[in-house]
N, C-alpha and C. Protein backbone atom coordinates (compact mmCIF):
# COMPACT_ATOMS: atom_id res chain seq x y z
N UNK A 1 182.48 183.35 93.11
CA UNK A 1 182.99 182.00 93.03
C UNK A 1 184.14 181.96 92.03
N UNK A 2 185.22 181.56 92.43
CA UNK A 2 186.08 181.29 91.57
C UNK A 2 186.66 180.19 90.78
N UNK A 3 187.31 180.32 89.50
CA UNK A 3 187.35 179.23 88.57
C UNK A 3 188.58 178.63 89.18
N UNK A 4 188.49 177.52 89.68
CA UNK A 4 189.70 176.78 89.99
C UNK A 4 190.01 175.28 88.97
N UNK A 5 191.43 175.24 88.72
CA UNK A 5 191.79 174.15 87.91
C UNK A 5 192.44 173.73 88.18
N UNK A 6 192.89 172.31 88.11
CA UNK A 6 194.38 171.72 88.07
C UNK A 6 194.69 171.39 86.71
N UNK A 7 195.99 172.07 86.50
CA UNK A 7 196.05 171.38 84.97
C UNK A 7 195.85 171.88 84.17
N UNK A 8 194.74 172.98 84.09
CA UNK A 8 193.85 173.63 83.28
C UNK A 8 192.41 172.90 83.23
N UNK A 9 192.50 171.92 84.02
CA UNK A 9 191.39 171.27 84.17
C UNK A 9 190.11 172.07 85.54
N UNK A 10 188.82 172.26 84.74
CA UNK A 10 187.85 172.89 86.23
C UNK A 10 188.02 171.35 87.30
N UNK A 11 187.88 171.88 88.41
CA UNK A 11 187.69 170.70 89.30
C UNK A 11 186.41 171.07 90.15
N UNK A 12 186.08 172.37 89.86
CA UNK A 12 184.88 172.59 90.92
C UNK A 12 183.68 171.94 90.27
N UNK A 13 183.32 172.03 89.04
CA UNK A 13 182.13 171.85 88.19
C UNK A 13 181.72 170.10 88.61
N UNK A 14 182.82 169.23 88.38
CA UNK A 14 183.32 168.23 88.37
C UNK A 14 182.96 167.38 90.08
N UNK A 15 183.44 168.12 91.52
CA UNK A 15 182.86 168.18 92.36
C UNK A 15 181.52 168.47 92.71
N UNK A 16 181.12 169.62 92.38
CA UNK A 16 179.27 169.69 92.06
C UNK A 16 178.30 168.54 91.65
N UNK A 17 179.57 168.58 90.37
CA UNK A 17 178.34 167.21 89.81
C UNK A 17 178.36 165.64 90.25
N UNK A 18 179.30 165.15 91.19
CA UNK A 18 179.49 164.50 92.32
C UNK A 18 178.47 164.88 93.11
N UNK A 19 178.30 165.78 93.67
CA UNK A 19 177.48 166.49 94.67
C UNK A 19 176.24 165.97 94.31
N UNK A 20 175.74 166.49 93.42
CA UNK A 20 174.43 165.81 92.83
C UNK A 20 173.97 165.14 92.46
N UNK A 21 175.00 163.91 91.54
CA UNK A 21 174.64 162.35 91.54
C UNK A 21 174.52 161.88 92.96
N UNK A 22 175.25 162.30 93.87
CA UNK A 22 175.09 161.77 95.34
C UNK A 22 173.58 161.83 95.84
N UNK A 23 173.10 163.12 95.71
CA UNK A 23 171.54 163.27 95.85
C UNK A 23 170.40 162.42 95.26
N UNK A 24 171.19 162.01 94.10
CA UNK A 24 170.22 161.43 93.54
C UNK A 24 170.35 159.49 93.82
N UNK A 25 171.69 159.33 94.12
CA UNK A 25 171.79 157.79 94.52
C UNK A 25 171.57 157.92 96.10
N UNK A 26 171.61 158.79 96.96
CA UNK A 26 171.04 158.70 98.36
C UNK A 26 169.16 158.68 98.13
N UNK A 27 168.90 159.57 97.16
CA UNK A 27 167.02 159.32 96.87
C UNK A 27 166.90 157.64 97.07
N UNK A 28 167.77 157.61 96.11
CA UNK A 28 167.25 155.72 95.51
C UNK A 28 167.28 154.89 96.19
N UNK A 29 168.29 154.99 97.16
CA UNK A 29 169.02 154.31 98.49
C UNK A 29 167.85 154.73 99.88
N UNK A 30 167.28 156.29 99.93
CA UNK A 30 166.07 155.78 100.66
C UNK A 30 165.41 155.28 100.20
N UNK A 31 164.52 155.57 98.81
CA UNK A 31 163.29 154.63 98.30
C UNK A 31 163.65 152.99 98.83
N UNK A 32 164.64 152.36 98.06
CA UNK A 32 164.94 150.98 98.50
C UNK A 32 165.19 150.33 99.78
N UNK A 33 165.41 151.53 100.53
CA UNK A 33 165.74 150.97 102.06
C UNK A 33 167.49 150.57 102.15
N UNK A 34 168.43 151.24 101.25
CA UNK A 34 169.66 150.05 101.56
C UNK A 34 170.97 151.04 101.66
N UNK A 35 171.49 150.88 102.36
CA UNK A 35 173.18 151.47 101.95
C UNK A 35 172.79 153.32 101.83
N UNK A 36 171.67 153.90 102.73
CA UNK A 36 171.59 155.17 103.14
C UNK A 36 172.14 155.72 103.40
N UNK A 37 172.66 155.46 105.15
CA UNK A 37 173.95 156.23 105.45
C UNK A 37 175.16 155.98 104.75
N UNK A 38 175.71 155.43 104.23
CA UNK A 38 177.08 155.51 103.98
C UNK A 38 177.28 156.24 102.26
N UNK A 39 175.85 156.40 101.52
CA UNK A 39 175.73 157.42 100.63
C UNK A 39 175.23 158.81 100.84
N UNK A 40 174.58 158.54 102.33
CA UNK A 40 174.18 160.01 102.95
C UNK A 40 175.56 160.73 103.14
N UNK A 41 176.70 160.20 103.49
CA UNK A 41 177.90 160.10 104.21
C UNK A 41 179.23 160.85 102.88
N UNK A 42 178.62 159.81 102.03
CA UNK A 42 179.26 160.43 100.45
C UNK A 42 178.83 161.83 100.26
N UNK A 43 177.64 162.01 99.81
CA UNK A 43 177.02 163.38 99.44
C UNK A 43 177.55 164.19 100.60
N UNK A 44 177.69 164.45 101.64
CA UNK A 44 177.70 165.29 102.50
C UNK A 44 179.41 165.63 102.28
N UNK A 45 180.15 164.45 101.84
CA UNK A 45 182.03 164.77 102.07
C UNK A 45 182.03 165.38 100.66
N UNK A 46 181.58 164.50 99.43
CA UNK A 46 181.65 165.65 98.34
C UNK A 46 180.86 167.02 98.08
N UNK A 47 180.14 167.29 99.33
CA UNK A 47 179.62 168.80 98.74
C UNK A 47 180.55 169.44 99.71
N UNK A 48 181.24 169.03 100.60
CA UNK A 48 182.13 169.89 101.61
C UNK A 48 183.67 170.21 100.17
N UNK A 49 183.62 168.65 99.65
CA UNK A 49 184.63 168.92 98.79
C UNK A 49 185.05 170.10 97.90
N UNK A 50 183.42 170.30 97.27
CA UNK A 50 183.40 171.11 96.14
C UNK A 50 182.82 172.68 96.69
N UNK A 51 182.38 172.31 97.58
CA UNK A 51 182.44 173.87 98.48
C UNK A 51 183.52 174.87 98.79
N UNK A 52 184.40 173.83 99.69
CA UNK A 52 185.95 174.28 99.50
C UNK A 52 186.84 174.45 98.60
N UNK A 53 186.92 173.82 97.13
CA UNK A 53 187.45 174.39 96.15
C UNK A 53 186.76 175.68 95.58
N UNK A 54 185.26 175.51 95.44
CA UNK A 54 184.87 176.41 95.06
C UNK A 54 184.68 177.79 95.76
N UNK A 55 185.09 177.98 97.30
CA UNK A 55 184.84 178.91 97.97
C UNK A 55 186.81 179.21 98.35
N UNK A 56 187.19 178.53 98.61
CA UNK A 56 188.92 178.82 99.28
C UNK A 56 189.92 178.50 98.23
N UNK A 57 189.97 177.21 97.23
CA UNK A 57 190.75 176.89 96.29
C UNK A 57 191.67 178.05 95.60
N UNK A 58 191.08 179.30 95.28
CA UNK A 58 191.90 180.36 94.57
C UNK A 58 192.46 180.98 95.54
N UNK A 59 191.98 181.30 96.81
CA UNK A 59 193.04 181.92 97.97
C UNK A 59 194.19 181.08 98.31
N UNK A 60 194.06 179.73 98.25
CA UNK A 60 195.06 178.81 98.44
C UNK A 60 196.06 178.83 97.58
N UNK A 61 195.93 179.60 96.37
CA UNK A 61 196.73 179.16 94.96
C UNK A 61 197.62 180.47 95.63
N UNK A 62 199.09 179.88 94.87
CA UNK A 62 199.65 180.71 95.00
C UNK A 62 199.78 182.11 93.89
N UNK A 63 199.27 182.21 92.72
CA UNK A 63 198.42 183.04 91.91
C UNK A 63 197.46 183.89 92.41
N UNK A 64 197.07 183.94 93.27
CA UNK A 64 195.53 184.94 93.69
C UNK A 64 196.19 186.12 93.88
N UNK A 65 195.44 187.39 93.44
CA UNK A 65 195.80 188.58 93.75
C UNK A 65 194.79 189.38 93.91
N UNK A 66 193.76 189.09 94.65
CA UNK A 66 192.09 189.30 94.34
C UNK A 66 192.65 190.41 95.97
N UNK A 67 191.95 191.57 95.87
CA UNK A 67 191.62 192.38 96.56
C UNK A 67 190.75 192.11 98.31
N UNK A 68 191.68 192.45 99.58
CA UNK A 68 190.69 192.10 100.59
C UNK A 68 189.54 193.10 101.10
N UNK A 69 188.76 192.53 101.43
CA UNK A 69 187.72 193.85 102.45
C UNK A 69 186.59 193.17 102.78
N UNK A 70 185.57 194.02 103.37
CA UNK A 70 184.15 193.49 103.84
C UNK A 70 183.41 193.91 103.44
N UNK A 71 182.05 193.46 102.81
CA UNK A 71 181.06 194.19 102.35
C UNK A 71 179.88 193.36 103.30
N UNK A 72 179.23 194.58 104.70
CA UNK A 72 178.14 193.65 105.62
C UNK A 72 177.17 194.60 105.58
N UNK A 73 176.56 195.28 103.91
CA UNK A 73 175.53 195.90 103.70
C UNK A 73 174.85 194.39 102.94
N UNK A 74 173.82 193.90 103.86
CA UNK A 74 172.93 192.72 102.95
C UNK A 74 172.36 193.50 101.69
N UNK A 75 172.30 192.49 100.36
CA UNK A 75 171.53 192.39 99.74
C UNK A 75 172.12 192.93 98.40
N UNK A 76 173.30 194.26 98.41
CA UNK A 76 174.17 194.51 97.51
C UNK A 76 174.35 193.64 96.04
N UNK A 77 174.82 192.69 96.39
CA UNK A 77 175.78 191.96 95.42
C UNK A 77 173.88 190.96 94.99
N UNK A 78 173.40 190.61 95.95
CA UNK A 78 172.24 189.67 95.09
C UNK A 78 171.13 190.75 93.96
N UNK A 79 170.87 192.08 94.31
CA UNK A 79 170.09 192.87 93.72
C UNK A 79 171.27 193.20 92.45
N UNK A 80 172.31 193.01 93.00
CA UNK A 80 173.33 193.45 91.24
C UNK A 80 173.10 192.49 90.73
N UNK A 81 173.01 191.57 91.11
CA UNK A 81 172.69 189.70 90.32
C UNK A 81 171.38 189.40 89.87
N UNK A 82 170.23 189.68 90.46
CA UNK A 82 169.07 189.77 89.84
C UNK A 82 168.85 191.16 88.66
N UNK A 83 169.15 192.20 89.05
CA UNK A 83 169.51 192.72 87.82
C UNK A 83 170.58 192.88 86.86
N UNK A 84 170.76 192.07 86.72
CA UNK A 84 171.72 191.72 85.52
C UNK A 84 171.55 190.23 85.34
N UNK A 85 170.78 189.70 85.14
CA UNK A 85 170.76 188.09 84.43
C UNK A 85 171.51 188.00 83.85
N UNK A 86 172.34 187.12 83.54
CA UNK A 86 173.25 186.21 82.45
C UNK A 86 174.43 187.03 82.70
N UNK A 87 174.76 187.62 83.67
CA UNK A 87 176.39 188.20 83.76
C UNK A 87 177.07 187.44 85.03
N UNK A 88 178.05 187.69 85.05
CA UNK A 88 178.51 187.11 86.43
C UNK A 88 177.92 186.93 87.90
N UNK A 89 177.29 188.42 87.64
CA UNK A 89 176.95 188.76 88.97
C UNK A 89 175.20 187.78 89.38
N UNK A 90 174.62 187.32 88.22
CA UNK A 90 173.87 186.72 88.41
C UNK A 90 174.09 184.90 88.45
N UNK A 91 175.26 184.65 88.00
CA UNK A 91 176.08 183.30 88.02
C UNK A 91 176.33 182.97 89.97
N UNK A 92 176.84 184.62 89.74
CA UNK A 92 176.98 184.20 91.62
C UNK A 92 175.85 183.80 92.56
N UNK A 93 174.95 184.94 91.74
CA UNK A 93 174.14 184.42 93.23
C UNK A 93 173.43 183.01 92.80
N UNK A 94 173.43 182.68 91.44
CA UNK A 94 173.01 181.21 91.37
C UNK A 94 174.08 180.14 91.53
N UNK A 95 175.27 180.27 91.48
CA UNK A 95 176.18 179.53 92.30
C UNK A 95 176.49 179.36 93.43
N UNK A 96 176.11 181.04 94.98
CA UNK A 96 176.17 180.34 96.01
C UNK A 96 174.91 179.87 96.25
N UNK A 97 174.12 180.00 95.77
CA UNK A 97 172.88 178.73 96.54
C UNK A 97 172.94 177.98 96.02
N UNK A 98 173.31 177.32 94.45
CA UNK A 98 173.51 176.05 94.37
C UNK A 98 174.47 175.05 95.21
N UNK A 99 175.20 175.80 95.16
CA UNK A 99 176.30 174.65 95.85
C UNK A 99 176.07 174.71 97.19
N UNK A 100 175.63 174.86 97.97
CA UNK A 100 174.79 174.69 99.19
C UNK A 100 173.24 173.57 99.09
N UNK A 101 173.17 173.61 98.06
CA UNK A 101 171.97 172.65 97.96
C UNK A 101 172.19 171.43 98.59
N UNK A 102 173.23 170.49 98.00
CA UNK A 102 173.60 169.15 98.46
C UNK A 102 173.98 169.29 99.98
N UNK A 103 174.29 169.98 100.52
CA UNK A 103 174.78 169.78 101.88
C UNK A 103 174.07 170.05 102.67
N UNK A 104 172.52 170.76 102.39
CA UNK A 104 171.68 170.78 102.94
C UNK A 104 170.96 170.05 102.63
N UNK A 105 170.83 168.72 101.90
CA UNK A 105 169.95 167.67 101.28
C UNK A 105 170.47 166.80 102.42
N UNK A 106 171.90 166.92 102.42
CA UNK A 106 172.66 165.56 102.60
C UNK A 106 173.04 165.79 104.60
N UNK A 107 172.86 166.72 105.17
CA UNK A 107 172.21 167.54 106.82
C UNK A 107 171.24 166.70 107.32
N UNK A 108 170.13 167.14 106.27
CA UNK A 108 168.75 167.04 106.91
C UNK A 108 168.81 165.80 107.07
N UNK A 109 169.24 164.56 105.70
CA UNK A 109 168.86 163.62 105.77
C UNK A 109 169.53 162.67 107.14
N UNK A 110 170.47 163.21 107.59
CA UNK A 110 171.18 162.75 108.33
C UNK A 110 170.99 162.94 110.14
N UNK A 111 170.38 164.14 109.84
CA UNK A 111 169.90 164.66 110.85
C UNK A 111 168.56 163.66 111.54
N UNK A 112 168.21 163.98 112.74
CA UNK A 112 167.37 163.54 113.66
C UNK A 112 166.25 164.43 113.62
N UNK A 113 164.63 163.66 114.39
CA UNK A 113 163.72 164.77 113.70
C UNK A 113 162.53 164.79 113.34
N UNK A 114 161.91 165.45 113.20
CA UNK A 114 160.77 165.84 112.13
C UNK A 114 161.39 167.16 111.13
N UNK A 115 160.46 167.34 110.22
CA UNK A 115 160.92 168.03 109.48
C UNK A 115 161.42 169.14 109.48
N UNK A 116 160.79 169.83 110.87
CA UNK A 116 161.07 171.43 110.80
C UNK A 116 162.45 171.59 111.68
N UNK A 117 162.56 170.25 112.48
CA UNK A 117 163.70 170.00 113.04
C UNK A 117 165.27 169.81 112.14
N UNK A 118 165.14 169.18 111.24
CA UNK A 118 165.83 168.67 110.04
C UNK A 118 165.83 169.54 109.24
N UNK A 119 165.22 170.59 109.11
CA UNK A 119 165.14 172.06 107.79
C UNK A 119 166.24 172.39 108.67
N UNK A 120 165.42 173.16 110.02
CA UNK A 120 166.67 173.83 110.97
C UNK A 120 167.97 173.86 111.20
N UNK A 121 168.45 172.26 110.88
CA UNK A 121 169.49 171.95 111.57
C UNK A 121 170.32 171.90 110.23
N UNK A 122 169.90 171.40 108.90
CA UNK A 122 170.61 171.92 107.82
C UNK A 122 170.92 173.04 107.33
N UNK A 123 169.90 174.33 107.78
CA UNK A 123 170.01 175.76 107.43
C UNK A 123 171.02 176.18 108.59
N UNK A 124 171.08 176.03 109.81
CA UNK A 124 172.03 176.26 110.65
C UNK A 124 173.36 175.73 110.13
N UNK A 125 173.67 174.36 109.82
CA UNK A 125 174.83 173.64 109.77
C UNK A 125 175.45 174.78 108.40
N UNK A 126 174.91 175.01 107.32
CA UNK A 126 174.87 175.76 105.95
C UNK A 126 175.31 177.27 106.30
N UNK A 127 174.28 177.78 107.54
CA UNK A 127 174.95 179.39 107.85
C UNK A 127 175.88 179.45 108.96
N UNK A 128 176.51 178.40 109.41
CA UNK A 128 177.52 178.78 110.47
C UNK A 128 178.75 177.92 109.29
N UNK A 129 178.88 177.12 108.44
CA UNK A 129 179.81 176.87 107.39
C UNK A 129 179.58 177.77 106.42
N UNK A 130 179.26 178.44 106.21
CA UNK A 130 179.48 180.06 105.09
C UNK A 130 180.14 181.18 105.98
N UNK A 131 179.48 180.98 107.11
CA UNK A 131 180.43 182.60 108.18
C UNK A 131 181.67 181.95 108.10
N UNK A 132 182.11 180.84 108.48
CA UNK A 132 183.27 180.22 108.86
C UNK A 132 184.33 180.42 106.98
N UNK A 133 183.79 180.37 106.40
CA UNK A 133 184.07 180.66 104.76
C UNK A 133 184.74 181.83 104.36
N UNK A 134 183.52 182.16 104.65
CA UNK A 134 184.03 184.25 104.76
C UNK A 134 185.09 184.77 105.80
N UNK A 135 184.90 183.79 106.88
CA UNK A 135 185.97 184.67 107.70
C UNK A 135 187.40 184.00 107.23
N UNK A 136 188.00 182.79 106.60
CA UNK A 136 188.69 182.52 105.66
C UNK A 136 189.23 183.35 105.10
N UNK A 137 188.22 183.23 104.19
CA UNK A 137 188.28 184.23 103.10
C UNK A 137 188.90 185.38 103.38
N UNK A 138 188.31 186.21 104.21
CA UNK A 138 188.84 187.54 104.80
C UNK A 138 190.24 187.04 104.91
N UNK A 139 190.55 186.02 106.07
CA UNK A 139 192.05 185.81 106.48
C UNK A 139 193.25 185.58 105.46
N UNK A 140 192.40 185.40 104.45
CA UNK A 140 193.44 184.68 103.25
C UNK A 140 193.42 186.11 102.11
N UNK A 141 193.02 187.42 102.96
CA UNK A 141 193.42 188.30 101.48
C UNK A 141 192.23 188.10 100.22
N UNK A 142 190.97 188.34 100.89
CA UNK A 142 190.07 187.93 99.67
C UNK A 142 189.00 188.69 100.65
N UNK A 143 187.40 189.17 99.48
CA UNK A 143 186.49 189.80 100.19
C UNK A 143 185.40 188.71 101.39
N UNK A 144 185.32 189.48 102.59
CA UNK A 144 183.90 188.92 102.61
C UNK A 144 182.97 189.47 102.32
N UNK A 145 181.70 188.89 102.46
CA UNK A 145 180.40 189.32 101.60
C UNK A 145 179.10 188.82 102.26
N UNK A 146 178.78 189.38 103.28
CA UNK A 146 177.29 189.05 104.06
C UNK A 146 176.46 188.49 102.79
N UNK A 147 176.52 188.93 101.78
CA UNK A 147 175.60 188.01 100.47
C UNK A 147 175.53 186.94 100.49
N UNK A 148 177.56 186.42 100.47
CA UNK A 148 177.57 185.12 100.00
C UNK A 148 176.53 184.23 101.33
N UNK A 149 176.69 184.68 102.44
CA UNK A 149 176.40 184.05 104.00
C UNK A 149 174.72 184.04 103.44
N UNK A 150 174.20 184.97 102.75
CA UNK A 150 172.64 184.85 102.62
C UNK A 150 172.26 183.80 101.91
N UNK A 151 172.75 183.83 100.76
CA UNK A 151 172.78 182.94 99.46
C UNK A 151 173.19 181.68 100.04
N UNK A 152 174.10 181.05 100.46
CA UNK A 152 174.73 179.83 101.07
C UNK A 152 173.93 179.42 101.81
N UNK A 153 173.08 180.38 102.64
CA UNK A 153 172.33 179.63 103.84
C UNK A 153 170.56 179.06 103.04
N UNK A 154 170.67 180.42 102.00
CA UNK A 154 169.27 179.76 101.56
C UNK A 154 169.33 178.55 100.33
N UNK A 155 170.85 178.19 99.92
CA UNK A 155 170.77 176.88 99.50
C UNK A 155 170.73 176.65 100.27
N UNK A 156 171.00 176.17 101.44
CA UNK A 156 171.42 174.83 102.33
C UNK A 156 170.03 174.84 102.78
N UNK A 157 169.46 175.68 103.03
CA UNK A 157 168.11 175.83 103.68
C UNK A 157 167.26 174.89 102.65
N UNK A 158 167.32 175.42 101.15
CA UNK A 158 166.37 174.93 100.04
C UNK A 158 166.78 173.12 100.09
N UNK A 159 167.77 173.03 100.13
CA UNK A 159 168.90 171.45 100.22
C UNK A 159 167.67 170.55 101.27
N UNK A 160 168.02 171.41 102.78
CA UNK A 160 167.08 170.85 103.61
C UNK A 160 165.66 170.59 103.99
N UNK A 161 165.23 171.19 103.00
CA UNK A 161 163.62 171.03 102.81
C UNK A 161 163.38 169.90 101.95
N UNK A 162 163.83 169.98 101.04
CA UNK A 162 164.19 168.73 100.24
C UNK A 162 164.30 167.30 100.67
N UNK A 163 165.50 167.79 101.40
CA UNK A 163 165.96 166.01 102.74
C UNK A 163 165.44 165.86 103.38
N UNK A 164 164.48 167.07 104.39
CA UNK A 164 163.55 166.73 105.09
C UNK A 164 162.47 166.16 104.66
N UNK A 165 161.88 166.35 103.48
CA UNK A 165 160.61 165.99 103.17
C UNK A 165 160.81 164.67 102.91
N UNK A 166 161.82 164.33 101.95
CA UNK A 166 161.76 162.77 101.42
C UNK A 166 162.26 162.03 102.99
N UNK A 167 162.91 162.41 103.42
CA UNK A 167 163.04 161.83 104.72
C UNK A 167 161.99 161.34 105.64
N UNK A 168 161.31 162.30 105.64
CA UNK A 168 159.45 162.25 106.55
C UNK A 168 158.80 160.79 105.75
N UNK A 169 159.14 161.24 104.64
CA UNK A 169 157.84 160.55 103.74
C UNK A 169 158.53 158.98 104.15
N UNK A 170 159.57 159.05 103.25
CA UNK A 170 160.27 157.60 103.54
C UNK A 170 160.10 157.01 105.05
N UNK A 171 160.21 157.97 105.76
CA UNK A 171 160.12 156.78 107.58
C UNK A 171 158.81 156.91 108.00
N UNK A 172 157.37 157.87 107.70
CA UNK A 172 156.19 157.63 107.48
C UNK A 172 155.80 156.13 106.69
N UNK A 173 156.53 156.15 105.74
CA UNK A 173 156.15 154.74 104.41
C UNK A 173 156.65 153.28 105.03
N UNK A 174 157.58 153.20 106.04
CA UNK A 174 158.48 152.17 106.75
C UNK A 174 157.45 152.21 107.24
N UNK A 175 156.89 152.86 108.47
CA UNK A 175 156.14 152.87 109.99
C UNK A 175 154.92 152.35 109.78
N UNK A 176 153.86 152.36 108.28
CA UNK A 176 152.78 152.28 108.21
C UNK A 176 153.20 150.30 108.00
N UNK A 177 151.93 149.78 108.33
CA UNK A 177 152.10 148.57 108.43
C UNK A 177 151.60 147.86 106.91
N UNK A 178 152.32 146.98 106.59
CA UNK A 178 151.94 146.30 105.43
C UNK A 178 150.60 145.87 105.27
């Protein structure tokens, strides 16, 4: 993941955390019953936001000089990241599944369903927008990385278990009669 700024300013961190107040005012917005979709609607455009800076933003710059190629041996880059805590390589793999979280929160909830229907369709929506990333990526002079595609899908996956569940619960809690 790369550090992108305007200004000298981060803008990705800044998008994230958009990302996740969104999660948390779409929660509140189901609990209450009000103004769902159109904060379901928010969360879902700012995690695309901060996805794309944080995944394409430095290929876009005219500064990048980052090395191209493919790496489609799974598991490489996450076993360098679990062993090595607190270095980069473990930042990554906790950065691509974080930032996949919200967009698989903000999928499911949007999605149609029962739950396993709504996991599905956020973990799908999450691993066909990470291939589509990487192959970017590739095009723009930068690595791909079957990792990042693992990691991305199992945020979005973790995102959608999440949206699914409060989702269930919330239209279970409507349906039951006063």
């Amino acid at each position: 993941m790369p550090n992108i700024a305007v200004s000298g300013v981060p803008v990705a961190v800044p998008l994230l955390g958009f990302a996740v107040l969104a999660i948390v005012v779409v929660s509140l917005a189901l609990v209450l019953g009000r103004g769902v979709r159109p904060a379901l609607w928010t969360c879902l455009l700012l995690s695309l936001a901060a996805i794309g800076a944080l995944t394409l933003g430095s290929a876009l710059d005219s500064g990048f000089t980052g090395a191209q190629g493919v790496n489609l041996e799974p598991f490489t880059e996450i076993d360098r990241g679990f062993n090595n805590r607190g270095t980069a390589s473990w930042l990554n793999v906790v950065g691509n599944v974080a930032m996949f979280v919200p967009l698989g929160f903000a999928v499911a909830c949007l999605a149609r369903g029962g739950f396993w229907a709504r996991t599905c369709i956020a973990m799908l929506v999450g691993g066909l927008l990470s291939t589509g990333i990487e192959a970017a990526q590739y095009s723009l002079g930068r690595v791909a990385d079957i990792d990042d595609i693992i990691l991305n899908t199992t945020g979005a996956l973790a995102g959608g278990v999440l949206g699914a569940l409060i989702s269930v619960v919330v239209l279970r809690a409507r349906r039951r009669p006063q």
